[in-house]
Protein backbone atom coordinates (compact mmCIF):
# COMPACT_ATOMS: atom_id res chain seq x y z
CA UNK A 1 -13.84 -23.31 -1.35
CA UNK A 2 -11.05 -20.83 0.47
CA UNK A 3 -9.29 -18.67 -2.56
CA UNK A 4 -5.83 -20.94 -1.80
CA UNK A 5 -7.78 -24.35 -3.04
CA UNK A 6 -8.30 -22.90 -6.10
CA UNK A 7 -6.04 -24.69 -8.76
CA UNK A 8 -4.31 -22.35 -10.27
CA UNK A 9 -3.11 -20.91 -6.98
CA UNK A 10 -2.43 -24.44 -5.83
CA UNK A 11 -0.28 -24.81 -8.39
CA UNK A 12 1.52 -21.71 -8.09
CA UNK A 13 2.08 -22.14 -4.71
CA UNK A 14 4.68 -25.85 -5.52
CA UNK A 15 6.33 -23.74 -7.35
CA UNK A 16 7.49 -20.74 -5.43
CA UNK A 17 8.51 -20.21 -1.83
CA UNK A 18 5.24 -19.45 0.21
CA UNK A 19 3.64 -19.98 3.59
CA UNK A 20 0.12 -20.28 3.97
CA UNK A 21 -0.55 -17.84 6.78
CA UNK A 22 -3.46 -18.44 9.33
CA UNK A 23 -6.94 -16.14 9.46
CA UNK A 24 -5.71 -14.01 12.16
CA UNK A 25 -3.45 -12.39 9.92
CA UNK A 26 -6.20 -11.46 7.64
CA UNK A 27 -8.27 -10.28 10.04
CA UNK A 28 -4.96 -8.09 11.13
CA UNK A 29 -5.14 -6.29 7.43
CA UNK A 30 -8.56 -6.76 7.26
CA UNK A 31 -9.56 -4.84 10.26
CA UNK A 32 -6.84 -1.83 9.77
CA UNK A 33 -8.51 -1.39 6.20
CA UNK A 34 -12.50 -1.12 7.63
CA UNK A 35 -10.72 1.85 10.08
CA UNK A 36 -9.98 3.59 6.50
CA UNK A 37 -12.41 5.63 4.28
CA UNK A 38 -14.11 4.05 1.65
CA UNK A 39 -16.47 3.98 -1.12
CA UNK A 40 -18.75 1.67 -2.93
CA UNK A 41 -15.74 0.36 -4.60
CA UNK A 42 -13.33 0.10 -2.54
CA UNK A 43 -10.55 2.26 0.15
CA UNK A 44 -11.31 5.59 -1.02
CA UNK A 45 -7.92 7.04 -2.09
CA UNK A 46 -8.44 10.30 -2.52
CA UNK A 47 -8.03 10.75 1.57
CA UNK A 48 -4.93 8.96 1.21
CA UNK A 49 -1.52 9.05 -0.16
CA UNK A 50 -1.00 6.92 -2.85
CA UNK A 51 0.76 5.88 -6.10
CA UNK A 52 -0.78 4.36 -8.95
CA UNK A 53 1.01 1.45 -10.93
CA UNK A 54 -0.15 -0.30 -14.29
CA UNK A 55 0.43 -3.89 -14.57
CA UNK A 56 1.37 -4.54 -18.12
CA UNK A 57 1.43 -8.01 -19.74
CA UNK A 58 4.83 -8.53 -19.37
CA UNK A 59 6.36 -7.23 -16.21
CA UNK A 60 10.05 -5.59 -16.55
CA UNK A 61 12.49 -4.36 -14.28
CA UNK A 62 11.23 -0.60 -14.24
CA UNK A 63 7.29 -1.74 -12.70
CA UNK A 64 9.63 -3.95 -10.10
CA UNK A 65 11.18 -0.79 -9.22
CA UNK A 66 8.30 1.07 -8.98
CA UNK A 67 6.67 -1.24 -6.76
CA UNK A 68 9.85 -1.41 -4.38
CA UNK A 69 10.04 2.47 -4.01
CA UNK A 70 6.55 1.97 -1.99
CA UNK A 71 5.86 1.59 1.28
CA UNK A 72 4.82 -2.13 1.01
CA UNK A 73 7.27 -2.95 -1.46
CA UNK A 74 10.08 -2.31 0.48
CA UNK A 75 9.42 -5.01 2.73
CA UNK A 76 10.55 -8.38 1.92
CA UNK A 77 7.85 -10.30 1.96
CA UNK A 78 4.41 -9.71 0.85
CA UNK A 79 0.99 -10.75 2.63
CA UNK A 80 -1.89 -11.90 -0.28
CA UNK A 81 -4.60 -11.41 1.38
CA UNK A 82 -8.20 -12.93 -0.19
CA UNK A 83 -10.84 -11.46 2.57
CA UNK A 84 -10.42 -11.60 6.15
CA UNK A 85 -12.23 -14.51 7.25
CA UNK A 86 -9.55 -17.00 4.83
CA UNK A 87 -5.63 -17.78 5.29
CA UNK A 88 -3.49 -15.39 3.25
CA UNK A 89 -0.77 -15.98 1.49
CA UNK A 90 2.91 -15.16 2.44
CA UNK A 91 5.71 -14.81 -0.35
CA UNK A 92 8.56 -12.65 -1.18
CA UNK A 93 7.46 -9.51 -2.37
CA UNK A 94 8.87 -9.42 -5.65
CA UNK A 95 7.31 -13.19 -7.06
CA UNK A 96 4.06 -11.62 -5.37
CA UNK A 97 3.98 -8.20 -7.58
CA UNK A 98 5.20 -10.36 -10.62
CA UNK A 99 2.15 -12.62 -10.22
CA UNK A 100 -0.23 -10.70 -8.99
CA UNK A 101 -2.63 -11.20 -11.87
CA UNK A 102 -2.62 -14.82 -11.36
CA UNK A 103 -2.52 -14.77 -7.22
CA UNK A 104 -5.68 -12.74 -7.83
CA UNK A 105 -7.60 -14.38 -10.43
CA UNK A 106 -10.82 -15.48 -9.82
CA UNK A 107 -11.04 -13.01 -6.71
CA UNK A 108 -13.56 -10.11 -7.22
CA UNK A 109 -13.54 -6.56 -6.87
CA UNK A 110 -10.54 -5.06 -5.25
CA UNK A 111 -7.82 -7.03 -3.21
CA UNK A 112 -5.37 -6.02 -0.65
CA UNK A 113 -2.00 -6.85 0.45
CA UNK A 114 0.42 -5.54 2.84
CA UNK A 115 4.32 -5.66 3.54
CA UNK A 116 5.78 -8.46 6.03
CA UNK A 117 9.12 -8.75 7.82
CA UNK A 118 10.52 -12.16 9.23
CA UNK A 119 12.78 -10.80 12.20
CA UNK A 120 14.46 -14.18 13.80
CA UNK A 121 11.50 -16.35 12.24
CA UNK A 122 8.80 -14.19 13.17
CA UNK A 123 5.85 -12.77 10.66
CA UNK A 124 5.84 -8.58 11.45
CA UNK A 125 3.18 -7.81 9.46
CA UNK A 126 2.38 -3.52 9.00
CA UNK A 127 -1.10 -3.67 7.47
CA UNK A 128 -0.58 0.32 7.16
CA UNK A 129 2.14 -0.78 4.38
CA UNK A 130 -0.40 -1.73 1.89
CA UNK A 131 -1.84 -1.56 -1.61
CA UNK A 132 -5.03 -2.57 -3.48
CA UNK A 133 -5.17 -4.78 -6.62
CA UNK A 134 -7.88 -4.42 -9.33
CA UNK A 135 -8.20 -5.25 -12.71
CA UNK A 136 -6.61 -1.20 -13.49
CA UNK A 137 -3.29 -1.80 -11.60
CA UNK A 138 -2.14 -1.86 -8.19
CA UNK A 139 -2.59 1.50 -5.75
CA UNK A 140 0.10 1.80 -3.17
CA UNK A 141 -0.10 3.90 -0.25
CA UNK A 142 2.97 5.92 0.30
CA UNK A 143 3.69 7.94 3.62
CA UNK A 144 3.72 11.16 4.02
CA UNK A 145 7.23 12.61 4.30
């Protein structure tokens, strides 16, 4: 069973605005991501630019804000991706980072995502706009000024 049969993502997806993206667009973030370092664990962040953001129980304006001064979280929309050999997930960026707990549940061991523009219709996706989930918080990557 793909990640978006589950039935709590089911049901989260009648309820907000999403479209269910096909496996090439995985495979887009999916294959930009193997090109980084990593560890046993995951991207290995030290060799890259990031913030780190705690999800708390109750997300407010402030960890909203935080997430929008990022390089993904800029973008509109946000790309949930599971693995890349399954259809992501596209929805605005801000019900993604205020459900991320959920959109993720059930999915071990670090997740990525990455920030989307529709220009006249059509998905942009910049996989180098991205950030890992995990059960600590989310890890942006922010560019270099």
């Amino acid at each position: 069973m793909s990640y978006t049969e589950h039935q709590h993502v089911k049901d989260w997806l009648i309820r907000h605005e999403h479209e269910i993206l096909d496996v090439t667009y995985s495979k887009v973030l999916d294959e930009y991501l193997n090109s980084l370092p990593w560890n046993p664990g995951g991207v290995q962040w030290e060799d890259i630019s990031h913030v780190s953001i705690e999800i708390s129980e109750d997300p407010d304006v402030n960890f909203l804000g935080r997430c929008r001064d990022t390089a993904a979280g800029a973008h509109e929309f946000t790309m949930i991706m599971y693995n890349g050999s399954e259809n992501s997930i596209l929805c605005r960026s801000e019900e993604a980072f205020l459900n991320i707990d959920l959109l993720y549940f059930r999915a071990p061991g670090p997740r990525y995502f990455c920030g989307v523009d529709k220009i006249d219709g059509t998905i942009v996706l910049h996989p180098q706009d991205f950030a890992e989930y995990d059960i600590s918080g989310l890890t942006f990557r922010v560019h270099d000024k």
